[in-house]
C-alpha atoms as a PDB file:
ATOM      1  CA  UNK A   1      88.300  20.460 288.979  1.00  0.00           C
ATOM      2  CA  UNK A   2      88.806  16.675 288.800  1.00  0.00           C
ATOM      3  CA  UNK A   3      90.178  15.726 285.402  1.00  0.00           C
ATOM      4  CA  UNK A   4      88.464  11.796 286.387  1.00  0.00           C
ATOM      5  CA  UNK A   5      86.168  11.010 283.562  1.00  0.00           C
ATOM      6  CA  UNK A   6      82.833  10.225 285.008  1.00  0.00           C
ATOM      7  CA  UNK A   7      80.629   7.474 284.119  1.00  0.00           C
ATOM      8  CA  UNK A   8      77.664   6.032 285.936  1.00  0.00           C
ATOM      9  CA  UNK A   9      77.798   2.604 287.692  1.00  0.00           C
ATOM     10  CA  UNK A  10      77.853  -0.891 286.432  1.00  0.00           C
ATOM     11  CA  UNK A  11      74.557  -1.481 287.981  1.00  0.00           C
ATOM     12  CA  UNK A  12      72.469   1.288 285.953  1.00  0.00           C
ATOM     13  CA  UNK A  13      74.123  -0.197 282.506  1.00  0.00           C
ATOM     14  CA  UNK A  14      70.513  -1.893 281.545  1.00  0.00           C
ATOM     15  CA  UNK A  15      68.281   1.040 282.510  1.00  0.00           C
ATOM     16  CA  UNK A  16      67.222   3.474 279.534  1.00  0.00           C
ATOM     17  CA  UNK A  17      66.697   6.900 280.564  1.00  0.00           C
ATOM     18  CA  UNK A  18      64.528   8.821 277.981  1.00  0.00           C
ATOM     19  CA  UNK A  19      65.981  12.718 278.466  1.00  0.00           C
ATOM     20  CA  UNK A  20      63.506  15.424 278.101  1.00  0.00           C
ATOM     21  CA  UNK A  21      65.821  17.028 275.283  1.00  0.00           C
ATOM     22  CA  UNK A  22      65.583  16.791 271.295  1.00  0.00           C
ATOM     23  CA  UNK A  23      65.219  13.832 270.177  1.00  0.00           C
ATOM     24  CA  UNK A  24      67.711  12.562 267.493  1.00  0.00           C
ATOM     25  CA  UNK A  25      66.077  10.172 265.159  1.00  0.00           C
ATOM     26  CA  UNK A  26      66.908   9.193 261.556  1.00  0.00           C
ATOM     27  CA  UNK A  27      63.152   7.908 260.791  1.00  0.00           C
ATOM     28  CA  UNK A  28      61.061  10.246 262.632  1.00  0.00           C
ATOM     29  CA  UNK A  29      57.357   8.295 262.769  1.00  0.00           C
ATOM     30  CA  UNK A  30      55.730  11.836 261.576  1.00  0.00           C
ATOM     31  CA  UNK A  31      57.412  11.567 258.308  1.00  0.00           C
ATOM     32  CA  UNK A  32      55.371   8.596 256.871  1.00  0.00           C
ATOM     33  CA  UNK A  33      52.461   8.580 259.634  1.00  0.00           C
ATOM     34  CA  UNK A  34      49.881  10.805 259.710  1.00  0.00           C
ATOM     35  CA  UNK A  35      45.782  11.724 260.919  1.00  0.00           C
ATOM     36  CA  UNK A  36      45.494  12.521 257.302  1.00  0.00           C
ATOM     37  CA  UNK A  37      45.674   8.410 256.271  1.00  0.00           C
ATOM     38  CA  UNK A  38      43.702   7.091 259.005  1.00  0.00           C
ATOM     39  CA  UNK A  39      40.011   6.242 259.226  1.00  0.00           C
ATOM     40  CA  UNK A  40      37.843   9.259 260.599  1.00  0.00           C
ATOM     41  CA  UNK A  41      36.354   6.228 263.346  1.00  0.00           C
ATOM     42  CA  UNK A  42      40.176   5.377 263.929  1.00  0.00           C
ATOM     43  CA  UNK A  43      40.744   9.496 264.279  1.00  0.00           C
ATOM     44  CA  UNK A  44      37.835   9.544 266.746  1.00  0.00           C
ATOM     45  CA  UNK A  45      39.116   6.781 268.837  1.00  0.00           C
ATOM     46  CA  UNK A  46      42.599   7.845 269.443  1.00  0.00           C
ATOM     47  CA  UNK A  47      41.601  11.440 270.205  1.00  0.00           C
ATOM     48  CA  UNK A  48      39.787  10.339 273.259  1.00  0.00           C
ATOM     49  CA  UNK A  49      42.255   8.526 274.302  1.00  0.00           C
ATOM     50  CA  UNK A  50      45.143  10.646 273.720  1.00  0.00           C
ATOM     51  CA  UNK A  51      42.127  12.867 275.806  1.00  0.00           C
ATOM     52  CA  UNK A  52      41.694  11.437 279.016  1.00  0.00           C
ATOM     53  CA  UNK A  53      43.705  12.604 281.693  1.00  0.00           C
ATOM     54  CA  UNK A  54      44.517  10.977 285.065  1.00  0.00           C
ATOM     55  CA  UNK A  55      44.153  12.759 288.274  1.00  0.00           C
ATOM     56  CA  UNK A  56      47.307  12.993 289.920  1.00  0.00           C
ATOM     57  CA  UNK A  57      45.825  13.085 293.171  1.00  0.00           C
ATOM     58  CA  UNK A  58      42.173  12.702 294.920  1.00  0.00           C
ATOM     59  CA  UNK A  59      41.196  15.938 295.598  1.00  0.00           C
ATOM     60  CA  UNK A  60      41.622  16.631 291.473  1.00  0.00           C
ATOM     61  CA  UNK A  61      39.470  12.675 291.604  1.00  0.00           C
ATOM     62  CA  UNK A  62      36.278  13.679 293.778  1.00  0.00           C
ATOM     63  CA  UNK A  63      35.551  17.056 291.364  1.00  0.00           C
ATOM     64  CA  UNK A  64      34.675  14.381 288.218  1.00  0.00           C
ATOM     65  CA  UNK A  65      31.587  12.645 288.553  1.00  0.00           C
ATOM     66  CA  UNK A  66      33.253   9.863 286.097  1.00  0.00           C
ATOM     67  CA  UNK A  67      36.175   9.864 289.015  1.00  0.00           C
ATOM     68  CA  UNK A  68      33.608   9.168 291.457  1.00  0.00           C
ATOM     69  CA  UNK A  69      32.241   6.859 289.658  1.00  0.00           C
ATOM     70  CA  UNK A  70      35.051   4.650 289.014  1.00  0.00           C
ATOM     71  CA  UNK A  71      36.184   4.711 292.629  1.00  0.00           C
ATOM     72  CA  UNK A  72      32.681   3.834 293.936  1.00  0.00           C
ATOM     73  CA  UNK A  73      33.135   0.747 291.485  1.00  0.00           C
ATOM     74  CA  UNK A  74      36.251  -0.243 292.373  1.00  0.00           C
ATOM     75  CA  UNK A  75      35.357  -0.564 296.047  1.00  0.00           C
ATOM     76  CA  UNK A  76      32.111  -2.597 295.168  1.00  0.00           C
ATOM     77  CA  UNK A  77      34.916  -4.810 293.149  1.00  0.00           C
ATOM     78  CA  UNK A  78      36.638  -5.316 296.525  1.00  0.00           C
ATOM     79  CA  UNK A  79      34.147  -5.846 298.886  1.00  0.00           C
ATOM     80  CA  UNK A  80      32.073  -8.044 296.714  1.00  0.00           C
ATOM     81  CA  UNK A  81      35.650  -9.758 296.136  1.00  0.00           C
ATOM     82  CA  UNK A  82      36.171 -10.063 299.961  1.00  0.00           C
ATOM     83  CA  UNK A  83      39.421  -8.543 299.124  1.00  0.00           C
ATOM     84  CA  UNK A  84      39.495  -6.144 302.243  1.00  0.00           C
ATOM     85  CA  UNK A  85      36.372  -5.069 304.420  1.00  0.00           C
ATOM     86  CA  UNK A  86      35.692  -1.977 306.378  1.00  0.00           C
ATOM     87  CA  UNK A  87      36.208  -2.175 310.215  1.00  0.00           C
ATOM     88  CA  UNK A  88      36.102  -0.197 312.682  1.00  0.00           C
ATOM     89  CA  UNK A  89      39.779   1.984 314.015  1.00  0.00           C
ATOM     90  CA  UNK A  90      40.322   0.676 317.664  1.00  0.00           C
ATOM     91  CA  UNK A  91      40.837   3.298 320.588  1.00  0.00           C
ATOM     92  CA  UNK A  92      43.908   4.562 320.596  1.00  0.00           C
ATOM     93  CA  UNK A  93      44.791   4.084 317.393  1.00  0.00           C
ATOM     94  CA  UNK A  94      46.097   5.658 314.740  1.00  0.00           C
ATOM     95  CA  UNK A  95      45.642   5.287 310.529  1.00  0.00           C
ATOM     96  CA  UNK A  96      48.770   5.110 308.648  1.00  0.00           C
ATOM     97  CA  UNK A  97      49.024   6.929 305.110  1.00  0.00           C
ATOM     98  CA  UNK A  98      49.232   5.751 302.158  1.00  0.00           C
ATOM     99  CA  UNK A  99      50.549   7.141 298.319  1.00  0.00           C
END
């Protein structure tokens, strides 16, 4: 083995990297925050948001009926907007993907 001591590039020296391990914190937030010393309203609010969870693709999208919702309203947005419109693919053609 190479006895070099390793360290990662200049370039990466602003980037913070938040490691899936234990955390090591003096003040933990838990230790003087709590549901307990909140509002039940407040409770209520941040539950459903804490709640709500994205679909990571749109297959998991198209089985909500909220999903669909929101997606049928964002493309009213847009074409109302003029940002894009609809047209047809010409022969021969083919559709690139998209993420």
């Amino acid at each position: 083995r190479s006895r070099r001591i390793s360290k990662p590039p200049i370039w990466l020296k602003d980037y913070v990297i938040l490691s899936p391990g234990k955390a090591n914190c003096s003040y933990p937030l838990l230790a003087c925050v709590s549901y307990e010393n909140i509002s039940d309203s407040y409770a209520k609010a941040l539950s459903s948001y804490s709640a709500v969870l994205e679909p990571q693709s749109y297959i998991e999208a198209v089985k909500d009926p909220k999903w669909i919702e929101v997606m049928k309203a964002k493309i009213s947005a847009l074409e109302e907007n003029h940002t894009w419109s609809i047209v047809e693919l010409p022969a021969g053609k083919v559709p690139i993907g998209c993420k």
